[in-house]
C-alpha atoms as a PDB file:
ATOM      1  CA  UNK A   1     -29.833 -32.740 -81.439  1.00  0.00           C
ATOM      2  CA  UNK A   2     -30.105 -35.870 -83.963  1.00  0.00           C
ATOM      3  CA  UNK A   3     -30.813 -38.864 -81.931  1.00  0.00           C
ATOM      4  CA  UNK A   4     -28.658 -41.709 -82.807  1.00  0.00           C
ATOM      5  CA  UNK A   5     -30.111 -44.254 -85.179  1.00  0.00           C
ATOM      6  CA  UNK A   6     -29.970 -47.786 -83.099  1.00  0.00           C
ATOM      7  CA  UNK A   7     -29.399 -50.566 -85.710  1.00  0.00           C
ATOM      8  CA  UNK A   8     -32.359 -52.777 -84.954  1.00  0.00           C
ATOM      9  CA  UNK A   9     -31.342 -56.467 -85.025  1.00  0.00           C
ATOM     10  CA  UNK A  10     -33.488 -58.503 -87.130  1.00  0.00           C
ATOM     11  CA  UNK A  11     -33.896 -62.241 -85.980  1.00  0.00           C
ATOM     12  CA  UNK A  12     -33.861 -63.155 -89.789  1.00  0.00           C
ATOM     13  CA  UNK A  13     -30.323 -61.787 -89.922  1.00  0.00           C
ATOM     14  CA  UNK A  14     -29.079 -63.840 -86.854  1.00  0.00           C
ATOM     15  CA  UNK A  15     -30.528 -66.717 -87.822  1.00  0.00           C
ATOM     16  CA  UNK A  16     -28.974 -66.286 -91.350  1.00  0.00           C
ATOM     17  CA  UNK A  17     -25.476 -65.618 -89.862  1.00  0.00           C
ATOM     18  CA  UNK A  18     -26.109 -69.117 -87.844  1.00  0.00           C
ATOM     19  CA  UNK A  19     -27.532 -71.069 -90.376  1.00  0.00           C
ATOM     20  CA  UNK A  20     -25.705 -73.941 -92.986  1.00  0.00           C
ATOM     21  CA  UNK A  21     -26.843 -76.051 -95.471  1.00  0.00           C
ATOM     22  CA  UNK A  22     -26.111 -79.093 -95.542  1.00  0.00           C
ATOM     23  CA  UNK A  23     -26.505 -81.839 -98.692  1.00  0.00           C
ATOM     24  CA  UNK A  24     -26.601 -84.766 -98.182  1.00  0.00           C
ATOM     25  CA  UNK A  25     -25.527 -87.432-101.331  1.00  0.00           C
ATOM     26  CA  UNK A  26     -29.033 -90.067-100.417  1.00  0.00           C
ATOM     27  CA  UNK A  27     -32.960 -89.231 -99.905  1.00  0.00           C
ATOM     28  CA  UNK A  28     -32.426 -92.361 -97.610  1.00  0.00           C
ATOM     29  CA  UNK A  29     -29.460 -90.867 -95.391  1.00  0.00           C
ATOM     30  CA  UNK A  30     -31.834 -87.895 -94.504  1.00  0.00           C
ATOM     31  CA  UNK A  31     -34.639 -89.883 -93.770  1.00  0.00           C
ATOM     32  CA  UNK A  32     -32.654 -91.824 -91.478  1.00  0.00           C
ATOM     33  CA  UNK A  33     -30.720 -88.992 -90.028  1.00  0.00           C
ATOM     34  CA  UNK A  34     -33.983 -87.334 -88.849  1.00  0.00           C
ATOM     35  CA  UNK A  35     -35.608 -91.067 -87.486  1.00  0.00           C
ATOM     36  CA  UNK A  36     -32.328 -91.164 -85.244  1.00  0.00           C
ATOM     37  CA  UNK A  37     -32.808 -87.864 -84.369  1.00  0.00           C
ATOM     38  CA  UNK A  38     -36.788 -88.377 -83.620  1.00  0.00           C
ATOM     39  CA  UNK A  39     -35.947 -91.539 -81.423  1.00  0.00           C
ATOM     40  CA  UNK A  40     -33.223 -89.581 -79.310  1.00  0.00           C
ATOM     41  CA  UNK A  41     -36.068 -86.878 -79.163  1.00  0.00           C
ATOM     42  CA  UNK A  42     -33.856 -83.846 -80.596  1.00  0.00           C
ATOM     43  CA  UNK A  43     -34.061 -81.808 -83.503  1.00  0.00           C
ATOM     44  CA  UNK A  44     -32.161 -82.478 -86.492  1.00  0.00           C
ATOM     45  CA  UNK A  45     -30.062 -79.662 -85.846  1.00  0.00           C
ATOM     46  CA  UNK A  46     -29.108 -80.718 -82.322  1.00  0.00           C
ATOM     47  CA  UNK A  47     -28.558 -84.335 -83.102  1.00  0.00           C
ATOM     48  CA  UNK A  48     -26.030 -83.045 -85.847  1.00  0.00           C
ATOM     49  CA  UNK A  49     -23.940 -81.056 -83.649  1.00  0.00           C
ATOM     50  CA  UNK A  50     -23.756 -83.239 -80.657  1.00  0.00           C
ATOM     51  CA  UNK A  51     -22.211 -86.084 -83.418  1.00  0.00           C
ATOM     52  CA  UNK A  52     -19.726 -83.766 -85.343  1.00  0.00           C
ATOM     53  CA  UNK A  53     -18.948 -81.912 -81.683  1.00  0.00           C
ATOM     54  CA  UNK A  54     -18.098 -85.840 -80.514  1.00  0.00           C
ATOM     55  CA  UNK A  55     -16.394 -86.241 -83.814  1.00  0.00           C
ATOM     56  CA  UNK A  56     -14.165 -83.266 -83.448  1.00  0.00           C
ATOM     57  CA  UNK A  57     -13.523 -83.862 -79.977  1.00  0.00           C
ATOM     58  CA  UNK A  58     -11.878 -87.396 -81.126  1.00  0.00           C
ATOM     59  CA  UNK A  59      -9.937 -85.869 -83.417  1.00  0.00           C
ATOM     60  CA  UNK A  60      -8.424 -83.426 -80.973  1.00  0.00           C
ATOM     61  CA  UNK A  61      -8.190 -85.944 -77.959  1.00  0.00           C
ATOM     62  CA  UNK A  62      -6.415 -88.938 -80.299  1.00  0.00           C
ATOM     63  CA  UNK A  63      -4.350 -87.285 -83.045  1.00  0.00           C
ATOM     64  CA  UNK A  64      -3.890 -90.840 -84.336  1.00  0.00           C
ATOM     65  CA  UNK A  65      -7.758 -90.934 -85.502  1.00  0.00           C
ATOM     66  CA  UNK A  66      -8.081 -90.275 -89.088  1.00  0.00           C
ATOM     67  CA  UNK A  67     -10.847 -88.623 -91.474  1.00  0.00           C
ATOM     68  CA  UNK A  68     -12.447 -90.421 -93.651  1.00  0.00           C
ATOM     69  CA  UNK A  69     -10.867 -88.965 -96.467  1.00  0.00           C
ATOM     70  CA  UNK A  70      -7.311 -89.624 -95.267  1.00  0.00           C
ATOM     71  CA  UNK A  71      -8.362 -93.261 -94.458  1.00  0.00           C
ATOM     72  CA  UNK A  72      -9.680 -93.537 -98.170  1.00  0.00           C
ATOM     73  CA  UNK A  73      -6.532 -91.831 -99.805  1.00  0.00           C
ATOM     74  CA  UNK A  74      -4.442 -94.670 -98.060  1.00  0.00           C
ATOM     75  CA  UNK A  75      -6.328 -97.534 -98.868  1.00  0.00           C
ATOM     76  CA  UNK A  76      -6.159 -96.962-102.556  1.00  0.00           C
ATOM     77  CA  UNK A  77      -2.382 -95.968-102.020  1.00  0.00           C
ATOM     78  CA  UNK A  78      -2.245 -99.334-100.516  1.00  0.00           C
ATOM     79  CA  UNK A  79      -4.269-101.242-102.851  1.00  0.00           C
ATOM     80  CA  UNK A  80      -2.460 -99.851-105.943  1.00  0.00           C
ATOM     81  CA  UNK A  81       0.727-100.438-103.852  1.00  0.00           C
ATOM     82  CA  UNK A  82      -0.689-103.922-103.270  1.00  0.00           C
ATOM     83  CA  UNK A  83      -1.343-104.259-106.864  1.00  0.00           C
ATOM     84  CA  UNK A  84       2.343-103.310-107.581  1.00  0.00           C
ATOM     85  CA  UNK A  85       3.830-105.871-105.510  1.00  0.00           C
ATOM     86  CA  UNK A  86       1.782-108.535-106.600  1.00  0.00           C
ATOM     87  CA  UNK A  87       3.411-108.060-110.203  1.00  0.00           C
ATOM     88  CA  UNK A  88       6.538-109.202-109.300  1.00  0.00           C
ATOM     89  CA  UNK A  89       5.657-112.525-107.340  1.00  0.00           C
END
């Protein structure tokens, strides 16, 4: 009889399959991602989900709260609008 091979789990696979990477654009925002993180005495890791878990949260409980992104597309839709407008007065 051929006993069955049990896949062993490696923890270096799990904790590749849970695992991002995240860039961020400053030197500066890391440093002061991880002090904010140091003086709420968590990891990096936890202090970063608990704020996009609250983020995401907002979004879901108040549809009328807008990313970032959006709120940038319509301020330069605005402004240019703006800019539009002001031509003709």
């Amino acid at each position: 009889m051929r006993r069955k091979q049990i896949k062993k789990i490696n923890k270096t696979d799990t904790i590749k399959k849970i695992s991002l990477y995240l860039y961020l654009p400053y030197e500066e925002m890391v440093a002061d991602w991880k002090d904010k993180a140091k003086q709420s005495n968590i990891s990096i890791s936890k202090y970063f989900i608990e704020h996009v878990t609250n983020s995401l949260q907002s979004e879901e409980q108040q549809p009328s709260v807008e990313t970032r992104m959006n709120l940038i597309k319509q301020n330069i839709e605005l402004q240019t609008e703006n800019k539009n407008i002001r031509k003709f007065v």
